[in-house]
C-alpha atoms as a PDB file:
ATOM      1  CA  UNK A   1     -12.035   0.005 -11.809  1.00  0.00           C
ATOM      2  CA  UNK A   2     -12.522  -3.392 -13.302  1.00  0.00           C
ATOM      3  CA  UNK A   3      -9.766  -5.982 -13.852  1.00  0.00           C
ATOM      4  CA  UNK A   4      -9.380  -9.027 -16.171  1.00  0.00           C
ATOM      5  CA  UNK A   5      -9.507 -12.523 -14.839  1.00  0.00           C
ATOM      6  CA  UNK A   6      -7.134 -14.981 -16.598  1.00  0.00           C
ATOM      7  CA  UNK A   7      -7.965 -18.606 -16.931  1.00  0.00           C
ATOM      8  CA  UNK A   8      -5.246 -18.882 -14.460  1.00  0.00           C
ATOM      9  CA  UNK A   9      -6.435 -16.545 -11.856  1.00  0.00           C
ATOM     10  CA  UNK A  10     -10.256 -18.288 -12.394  1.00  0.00           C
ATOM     11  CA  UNK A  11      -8.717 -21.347 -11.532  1.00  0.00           C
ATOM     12  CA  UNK A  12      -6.592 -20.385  -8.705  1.00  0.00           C
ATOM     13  CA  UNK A  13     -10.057 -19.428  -6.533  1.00  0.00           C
ATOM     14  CA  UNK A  14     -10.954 -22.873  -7.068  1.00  0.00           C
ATOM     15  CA  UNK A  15     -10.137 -25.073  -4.147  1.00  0.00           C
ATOM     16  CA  UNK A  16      -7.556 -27.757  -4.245  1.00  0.00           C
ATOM     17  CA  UNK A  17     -10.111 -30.571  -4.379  1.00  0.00           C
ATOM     18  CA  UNK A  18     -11.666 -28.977  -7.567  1.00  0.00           C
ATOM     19  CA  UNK A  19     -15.103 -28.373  -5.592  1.00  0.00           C
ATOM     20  CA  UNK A  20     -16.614 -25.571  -6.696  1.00  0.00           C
ATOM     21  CA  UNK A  21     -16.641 -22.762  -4.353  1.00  0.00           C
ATOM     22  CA  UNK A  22     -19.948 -21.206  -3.282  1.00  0.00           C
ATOM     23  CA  UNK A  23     -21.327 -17.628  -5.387  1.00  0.00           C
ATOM     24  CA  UNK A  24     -20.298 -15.726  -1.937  1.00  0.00           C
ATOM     25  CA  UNK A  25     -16.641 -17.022  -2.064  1.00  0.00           C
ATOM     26  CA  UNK A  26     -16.872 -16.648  -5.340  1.00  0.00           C
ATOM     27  CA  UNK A  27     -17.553 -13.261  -5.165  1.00  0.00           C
ATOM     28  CA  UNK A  28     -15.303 -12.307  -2.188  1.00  0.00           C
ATOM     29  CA  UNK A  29     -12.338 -13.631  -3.860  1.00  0.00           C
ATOM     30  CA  UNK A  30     -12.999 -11.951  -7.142  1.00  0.00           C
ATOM     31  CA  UNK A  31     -13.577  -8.370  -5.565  1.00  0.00           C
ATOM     32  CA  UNK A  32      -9.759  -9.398  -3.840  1.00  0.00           C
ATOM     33  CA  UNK A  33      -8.696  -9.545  -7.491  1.00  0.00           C
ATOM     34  CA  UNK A  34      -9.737  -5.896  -7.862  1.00  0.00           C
ATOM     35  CA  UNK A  35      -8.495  -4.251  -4.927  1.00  0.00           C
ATOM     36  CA  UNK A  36      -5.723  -1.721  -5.568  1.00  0.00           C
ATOM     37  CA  UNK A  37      -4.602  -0.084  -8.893  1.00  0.00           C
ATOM     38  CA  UNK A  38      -3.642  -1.633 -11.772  1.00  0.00           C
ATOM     39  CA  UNK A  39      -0.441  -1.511 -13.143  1.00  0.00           C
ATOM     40  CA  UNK A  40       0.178   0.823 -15.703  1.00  0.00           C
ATOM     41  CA  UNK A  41      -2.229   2.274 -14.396  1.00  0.00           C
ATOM     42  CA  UNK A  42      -1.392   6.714 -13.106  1.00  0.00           C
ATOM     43  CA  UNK A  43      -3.493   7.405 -10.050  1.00  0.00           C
ATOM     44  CA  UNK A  44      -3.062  10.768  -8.690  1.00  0.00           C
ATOM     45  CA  UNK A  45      -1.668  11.498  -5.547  1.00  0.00           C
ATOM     46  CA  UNK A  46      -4.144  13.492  -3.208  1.00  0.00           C
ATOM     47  CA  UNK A  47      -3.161  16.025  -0.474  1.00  0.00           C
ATOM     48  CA  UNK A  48      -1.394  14.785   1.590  1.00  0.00           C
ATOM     49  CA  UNK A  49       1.266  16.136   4.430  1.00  0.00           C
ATOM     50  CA  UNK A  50       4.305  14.887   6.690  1.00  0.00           C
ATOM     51  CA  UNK A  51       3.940  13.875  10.375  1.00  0.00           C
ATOM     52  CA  UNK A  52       5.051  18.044  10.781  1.00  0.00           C
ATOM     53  CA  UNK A  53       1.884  19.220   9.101  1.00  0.00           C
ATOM     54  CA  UNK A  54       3.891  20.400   5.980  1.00  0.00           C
ATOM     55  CA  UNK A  55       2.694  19.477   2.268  1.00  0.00           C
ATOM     56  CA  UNK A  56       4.588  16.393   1.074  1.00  0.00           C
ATOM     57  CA  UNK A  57       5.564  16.898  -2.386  1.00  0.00           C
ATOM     58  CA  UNK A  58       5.740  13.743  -3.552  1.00  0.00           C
ATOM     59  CA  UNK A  59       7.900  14.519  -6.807  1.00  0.00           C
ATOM     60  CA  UNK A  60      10.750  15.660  -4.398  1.00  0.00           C
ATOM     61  CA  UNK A  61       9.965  12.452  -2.338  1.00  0.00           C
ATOM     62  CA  UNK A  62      10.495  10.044  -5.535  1.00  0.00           C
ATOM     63  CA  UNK A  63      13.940   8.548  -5.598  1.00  0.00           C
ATOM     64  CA  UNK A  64      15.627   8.591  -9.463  1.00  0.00           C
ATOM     65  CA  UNK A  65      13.400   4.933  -9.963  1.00  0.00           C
ATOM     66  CA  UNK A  66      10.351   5.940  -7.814  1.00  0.00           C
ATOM     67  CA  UNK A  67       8.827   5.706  -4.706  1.00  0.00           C
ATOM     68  CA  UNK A  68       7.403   2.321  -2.778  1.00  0.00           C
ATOM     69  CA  UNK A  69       3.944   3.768  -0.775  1.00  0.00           C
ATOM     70  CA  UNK A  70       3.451   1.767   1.868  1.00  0.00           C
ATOM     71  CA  UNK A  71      -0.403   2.058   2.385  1.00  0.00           C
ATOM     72  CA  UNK A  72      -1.429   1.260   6.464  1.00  0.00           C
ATOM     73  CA  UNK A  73      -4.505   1.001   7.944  1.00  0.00           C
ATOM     74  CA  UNK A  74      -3.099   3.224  11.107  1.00  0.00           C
ATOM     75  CA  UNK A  75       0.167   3.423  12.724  1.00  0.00           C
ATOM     76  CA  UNK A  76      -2.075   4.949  16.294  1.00  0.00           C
ATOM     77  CA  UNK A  77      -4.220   1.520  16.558  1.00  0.00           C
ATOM     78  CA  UNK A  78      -3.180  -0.882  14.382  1.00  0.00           C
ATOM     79  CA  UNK A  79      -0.867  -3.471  15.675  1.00  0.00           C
ATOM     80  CA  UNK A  80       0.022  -5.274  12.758  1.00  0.00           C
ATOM     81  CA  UNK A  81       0.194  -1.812  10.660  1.00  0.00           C
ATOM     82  CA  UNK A  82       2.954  -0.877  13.593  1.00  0.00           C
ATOM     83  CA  UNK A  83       5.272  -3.842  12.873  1.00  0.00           C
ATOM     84  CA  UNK A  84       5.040  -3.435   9.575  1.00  0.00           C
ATOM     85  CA  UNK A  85       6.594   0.356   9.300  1.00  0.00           C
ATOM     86  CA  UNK A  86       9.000  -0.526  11.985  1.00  0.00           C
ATOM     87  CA  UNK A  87      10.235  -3.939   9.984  1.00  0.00           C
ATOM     88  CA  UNK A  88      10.184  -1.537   6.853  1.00  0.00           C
ATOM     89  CA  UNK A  89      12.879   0.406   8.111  1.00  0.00           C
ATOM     90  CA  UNK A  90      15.258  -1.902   7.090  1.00  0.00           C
ATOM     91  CA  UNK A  91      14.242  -2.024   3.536  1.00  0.00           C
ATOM     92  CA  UNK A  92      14.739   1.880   3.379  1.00  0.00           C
ATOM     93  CA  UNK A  93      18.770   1.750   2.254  1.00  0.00           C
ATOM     94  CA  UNK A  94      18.206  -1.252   0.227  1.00  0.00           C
ATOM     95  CA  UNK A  95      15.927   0.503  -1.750  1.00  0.00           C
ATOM     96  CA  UNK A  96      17.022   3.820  -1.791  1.00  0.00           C
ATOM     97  CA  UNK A  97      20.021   2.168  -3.587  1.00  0.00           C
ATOM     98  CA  UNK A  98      18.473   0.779  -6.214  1.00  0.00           C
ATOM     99  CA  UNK A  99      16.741   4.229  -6.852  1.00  0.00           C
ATOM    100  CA  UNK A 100      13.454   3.702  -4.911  1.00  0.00           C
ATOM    101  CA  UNK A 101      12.468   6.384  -1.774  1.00  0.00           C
ATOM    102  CA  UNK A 102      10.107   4.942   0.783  1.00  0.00           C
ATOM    103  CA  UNK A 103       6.876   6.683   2.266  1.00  0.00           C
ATOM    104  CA  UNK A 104       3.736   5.030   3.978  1.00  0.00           C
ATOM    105  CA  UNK A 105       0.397   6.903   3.793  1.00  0.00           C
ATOM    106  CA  UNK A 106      -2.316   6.463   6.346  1.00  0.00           C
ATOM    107  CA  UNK A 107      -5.638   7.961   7.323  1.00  0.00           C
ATOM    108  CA  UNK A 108      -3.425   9.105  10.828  1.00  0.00           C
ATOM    109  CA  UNK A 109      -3.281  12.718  11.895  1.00  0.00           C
ATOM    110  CA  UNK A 110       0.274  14.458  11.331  1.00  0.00           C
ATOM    111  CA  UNK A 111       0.461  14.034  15.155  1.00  0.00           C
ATOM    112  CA  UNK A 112      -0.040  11.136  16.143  1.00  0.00           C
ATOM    113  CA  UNK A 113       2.466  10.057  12.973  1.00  0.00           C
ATOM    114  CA  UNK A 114       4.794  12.362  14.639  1.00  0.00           C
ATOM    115  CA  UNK A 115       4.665  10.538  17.877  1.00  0.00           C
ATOM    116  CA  UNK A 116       4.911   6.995  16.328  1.00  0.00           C
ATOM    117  CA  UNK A 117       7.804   7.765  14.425  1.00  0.00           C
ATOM    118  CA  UNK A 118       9.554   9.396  17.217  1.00  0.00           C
ATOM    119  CA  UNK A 119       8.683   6.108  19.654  1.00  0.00           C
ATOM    120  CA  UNK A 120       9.338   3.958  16.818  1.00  0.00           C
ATOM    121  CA  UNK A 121      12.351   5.498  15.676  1.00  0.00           C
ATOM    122  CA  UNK A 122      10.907   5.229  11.844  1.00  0.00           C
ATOM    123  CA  UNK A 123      13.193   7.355   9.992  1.00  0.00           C
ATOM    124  CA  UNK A 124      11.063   7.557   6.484  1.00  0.00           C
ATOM    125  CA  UNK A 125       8.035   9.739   5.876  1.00  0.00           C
ATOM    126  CA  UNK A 126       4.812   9.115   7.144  1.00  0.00           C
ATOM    127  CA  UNK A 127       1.950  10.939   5.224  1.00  0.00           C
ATOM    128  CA  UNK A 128      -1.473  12.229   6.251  1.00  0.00           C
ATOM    129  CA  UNK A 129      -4.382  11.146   4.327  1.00  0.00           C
ATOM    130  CA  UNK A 130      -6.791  12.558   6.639  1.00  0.00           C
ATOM    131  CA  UNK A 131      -9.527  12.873   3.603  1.00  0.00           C
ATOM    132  CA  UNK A 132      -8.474   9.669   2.063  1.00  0.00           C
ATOM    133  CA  UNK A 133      -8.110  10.975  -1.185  1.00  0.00           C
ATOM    134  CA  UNK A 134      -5.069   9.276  -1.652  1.00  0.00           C
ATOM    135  CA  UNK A 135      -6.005   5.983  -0.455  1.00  0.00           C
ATOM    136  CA  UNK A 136      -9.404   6.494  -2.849  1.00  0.00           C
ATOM    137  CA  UNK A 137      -7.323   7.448  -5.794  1.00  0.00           C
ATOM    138  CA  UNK A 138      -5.265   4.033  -5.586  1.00  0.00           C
ATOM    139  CA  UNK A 139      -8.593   1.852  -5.271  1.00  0.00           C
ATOM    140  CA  UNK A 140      -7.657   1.204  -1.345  1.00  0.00           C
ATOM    141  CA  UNK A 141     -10.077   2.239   0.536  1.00  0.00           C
ATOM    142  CA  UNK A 142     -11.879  -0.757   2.541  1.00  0.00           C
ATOM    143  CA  UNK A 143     -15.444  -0.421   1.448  1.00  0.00           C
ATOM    144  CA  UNK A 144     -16.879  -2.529   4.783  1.00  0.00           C
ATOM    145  CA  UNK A 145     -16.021   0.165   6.943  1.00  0.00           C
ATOM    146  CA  UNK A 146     -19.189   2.383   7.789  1.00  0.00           C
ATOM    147  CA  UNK A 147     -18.626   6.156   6.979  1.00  0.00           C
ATOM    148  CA  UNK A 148     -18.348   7.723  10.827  1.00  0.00           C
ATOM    149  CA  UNK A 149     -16.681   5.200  12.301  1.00  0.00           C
ATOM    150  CA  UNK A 150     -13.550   5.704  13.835  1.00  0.00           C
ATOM    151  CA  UNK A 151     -11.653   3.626  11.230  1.00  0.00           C
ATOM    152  CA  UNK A 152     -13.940   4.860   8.388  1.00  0.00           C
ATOM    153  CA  UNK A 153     -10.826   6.315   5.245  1.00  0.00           C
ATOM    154  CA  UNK A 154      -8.657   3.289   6.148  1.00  0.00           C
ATOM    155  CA  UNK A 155      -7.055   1.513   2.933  1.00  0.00           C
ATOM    156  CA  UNK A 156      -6.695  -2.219   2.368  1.00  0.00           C
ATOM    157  CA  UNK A 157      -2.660  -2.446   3.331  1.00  0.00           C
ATOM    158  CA  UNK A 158      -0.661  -2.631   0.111  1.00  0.00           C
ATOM    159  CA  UNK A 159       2.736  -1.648  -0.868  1.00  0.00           C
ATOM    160  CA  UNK A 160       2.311   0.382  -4.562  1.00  0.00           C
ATOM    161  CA  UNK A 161       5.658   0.442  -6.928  1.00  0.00           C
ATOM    162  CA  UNK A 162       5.024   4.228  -8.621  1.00  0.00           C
ATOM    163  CA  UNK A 163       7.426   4.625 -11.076  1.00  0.00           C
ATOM    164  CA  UNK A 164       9.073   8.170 -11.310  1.00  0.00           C
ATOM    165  CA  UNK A 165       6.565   8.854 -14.528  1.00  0.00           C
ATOM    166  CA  UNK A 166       3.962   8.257 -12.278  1.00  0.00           C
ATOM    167  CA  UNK A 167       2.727   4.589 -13.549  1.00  0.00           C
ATOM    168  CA  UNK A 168       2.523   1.877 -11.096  1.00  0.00           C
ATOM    169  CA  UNK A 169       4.585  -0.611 -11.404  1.00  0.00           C
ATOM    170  CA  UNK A 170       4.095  -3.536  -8.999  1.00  0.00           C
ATOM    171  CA  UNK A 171       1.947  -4.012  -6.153  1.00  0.00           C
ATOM    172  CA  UNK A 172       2.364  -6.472  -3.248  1.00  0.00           C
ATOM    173  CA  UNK A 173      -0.687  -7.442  -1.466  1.00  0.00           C
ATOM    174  CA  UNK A 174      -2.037  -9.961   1.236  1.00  0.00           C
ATOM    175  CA  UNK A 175      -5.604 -11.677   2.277  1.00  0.00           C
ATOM    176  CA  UNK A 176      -6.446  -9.466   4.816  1.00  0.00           C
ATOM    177  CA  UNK A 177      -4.951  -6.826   6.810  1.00  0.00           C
ATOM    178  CA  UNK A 178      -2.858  -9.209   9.382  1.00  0.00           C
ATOM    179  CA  UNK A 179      -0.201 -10.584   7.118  1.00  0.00           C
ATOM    180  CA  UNK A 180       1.746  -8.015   5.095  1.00  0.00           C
ATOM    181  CA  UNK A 181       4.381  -8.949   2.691  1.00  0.00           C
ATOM    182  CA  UNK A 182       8.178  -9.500   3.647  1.00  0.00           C
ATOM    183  CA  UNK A 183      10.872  -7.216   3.539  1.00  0.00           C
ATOM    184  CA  UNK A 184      12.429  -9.217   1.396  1.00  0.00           C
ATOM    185  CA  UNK A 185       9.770  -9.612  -0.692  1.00  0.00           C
ATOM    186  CA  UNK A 186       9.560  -5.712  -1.195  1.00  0.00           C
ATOM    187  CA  UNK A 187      13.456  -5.596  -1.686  1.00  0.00           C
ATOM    188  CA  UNK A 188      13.182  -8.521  -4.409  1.00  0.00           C
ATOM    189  CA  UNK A 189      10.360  -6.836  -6.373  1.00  0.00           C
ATOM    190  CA  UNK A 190      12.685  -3.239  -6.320  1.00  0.00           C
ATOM    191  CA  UNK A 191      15.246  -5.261  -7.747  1.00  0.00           C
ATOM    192  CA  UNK A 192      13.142  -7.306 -10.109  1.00  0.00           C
ATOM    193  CA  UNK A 193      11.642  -4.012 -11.516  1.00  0.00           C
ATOM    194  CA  UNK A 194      15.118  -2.148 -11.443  1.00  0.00           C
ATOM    195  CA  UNK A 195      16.751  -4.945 -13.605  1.00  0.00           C
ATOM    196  CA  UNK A 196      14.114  -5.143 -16.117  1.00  0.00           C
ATOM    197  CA  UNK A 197      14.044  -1.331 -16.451  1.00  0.00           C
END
């Protein structure tokens, strides 16, 4: 999946002092650029299933505006992947209100979502990508990670808009996987893409 650079974007990567960056920084912001689907884009949802083991539909999941997929790295190991789904609780109501349900997806085994949700007292749905189809389908998966490692299938945290056609909307992303974006931030986009609807 390619993506366009703008003028804008090109001269964003540059740094302040109008050096030029080196071809490896270069590079490694660039592929940032491309990381995640495009909006307007319609990836399809892969299997996936609840933290009971049960198919999640996610048509009966979508609120009447659409559904905010929180994409984690893991909510077993991942410390910063933890806070985030805990602090995202609180952005559940304010969304559902403007029309928007709330899900995260994660490479995680329906058990041991179970059991953070349960010690976390996360009251959304977590969903089992245990093939990473899901995470593939939405240009997520991180790349770096060797294939039978024990975090090989994990997705670059993002939080995808899907709109209840299907199309994706918006999607919030940060350098690296230890800053996530804000609650608010998340509310604010809902309500920036539910006004302009």
């Amino acid at each position: 999946m390619s993506r366009t650079l703008t003028l804008a974007t090109l001269m964003a990567m540059l740094p302040a002092t109008g050096a030029v960056l080196p071809l490896a920084a270069q590079a490694e912001q660039a592929a940032a650029v491309s990381i995640g689907p495009e909006v307007g884009s319609t990836p399809a949802f892969g299997p996936l299933v609840d933290a009971s083991g049960a198919p999640a539909d996610m048509t009966a999941l979508a609120g009447s505006r659409g559904t905010v997929v929180a994409f984690v790295r893991s909510a077993d190991w991942c410390p910063f992947c933890k806070k985030q789904l805990v602090e995202l609780e609180a952005a559940k109501a304010p969304l559902a209100a403007q029309g928007w349900s709330l899900v995260s997806v994660s490479y995680d085994t329906p058990e041991k979502l179970a059991d953070f949700a349960e010690k976390s007292a996360v009251s959304y749905p977590l969903l089992s990508d245990t093939g990473s189809e899901t995470i593939t389908a939405f240009n997520l998966l991180n790349d770096t990670v060797k294939k039978g490692t024990r975090s090989y299938g994990i997705p670059h945290p993002a939080l995808v808009f899907v709109g209840a056609d299907g199309k994706i909307e918006a999607v919030l992303r940060e350098d690296g996987y230890r800053n996530r974006p804000a609650v608010e931030a998340v509310i604010a986009t809902a309500t920036g893409l539910t006004s302009g609807s």
